[in-house]
Protein backbone atom coordinates (compact mmCIF):
# COMPACT_ATOMS: atom_id res chain seq x y z
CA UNK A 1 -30.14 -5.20 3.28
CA UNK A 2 -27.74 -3.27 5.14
CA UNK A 3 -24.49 -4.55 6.53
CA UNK A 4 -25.58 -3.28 9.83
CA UNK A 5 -29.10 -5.39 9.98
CA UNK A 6 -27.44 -8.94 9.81
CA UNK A 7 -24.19 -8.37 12.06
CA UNK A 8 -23.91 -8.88 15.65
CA UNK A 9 -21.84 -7.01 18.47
CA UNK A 10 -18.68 -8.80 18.46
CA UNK A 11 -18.48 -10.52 14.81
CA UNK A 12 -16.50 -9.72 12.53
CA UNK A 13 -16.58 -9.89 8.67
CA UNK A 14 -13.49 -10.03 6.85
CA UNK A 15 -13.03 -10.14 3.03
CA UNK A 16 -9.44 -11.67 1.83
CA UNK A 17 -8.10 -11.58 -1.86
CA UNK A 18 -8.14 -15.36 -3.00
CA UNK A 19 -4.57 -16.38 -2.46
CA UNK A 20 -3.67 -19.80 -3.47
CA UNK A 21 -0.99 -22.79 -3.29
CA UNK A 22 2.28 -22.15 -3.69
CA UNK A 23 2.63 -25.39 -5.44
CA UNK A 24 0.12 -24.99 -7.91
CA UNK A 25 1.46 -24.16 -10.62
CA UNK A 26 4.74 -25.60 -10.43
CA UNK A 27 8.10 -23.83 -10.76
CA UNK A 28 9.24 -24.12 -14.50
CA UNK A 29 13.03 -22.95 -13.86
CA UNK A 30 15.12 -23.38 -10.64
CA UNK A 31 15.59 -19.55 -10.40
CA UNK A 32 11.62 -19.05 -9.50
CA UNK A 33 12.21 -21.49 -6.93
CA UNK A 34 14.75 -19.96 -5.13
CA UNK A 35 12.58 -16.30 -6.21
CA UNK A 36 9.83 -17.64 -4.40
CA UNK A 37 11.99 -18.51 -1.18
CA UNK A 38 14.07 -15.68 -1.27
CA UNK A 39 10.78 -13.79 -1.03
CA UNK A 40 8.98 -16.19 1.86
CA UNK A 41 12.59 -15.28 3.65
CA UNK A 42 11.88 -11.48 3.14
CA UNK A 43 8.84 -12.13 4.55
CA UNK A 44 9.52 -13.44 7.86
CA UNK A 45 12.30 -11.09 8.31
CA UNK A 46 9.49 -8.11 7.91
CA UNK A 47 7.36 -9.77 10.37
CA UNK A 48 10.30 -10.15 12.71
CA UNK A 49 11.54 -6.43 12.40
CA UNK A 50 7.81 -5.67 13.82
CA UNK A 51 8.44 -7.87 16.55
CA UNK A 52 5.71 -10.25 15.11
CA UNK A 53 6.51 -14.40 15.48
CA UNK A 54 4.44 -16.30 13.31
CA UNK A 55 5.03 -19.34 15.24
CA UNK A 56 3.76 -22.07 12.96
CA UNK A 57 5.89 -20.78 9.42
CA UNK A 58 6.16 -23.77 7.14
CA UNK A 59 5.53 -24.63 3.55
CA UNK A 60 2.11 -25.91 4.07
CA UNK A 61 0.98 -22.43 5.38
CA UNK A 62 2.39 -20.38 2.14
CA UNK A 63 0.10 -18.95 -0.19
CA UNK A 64 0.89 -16.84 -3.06
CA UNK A 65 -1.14 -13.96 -5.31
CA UNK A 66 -2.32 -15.72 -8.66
CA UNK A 67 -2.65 -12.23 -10.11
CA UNK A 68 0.87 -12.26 -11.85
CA UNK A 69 0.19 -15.51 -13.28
CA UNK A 70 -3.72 -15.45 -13.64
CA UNK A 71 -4.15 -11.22 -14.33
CA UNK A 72 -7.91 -12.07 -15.87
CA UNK A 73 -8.81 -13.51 -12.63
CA UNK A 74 -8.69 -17.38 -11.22
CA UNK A 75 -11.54 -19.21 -10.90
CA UNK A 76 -11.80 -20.99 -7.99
CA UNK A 77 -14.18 -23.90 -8.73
């Protein structure tokens, strides 16, 4: 089946990597802590320098990429 056969005008289809919890697994040493907020920090301040607000930034909307910490893949089930 081609993509083109089961879309619609107007819908979109879009494929994400599988990010996950920040909390999950938990820091080990203070220093990733304050790695991982130094970096949420960079973050924002990239979005701002592109004049983007994200308007709802808070801890419950931060996801990281497992691939550092899961590099054979992570299994989501």
């Amino acid at each position: 089946m081609q993509i083109e056969e089961w879309t619609h005008a107007f819908e979109l289809i879009l494929v994400e990597p599988l990010y996950r919890s920040w909390k999950e697994p938990p820091f080990v040493m203070v220093a990733e802590g304050f790695s991982f907020i130094l970096q949420a920090l960079k973050g924002l301040e990239y979005m701002h320098a592109h004049n983007v607000a994200h308007g709802d930034a808070h801890m419950g909307n931060l996801l990281m990429d497992p691939k550092p910490i899961f590099p054979d893949s992570f299994h989501g089930a």
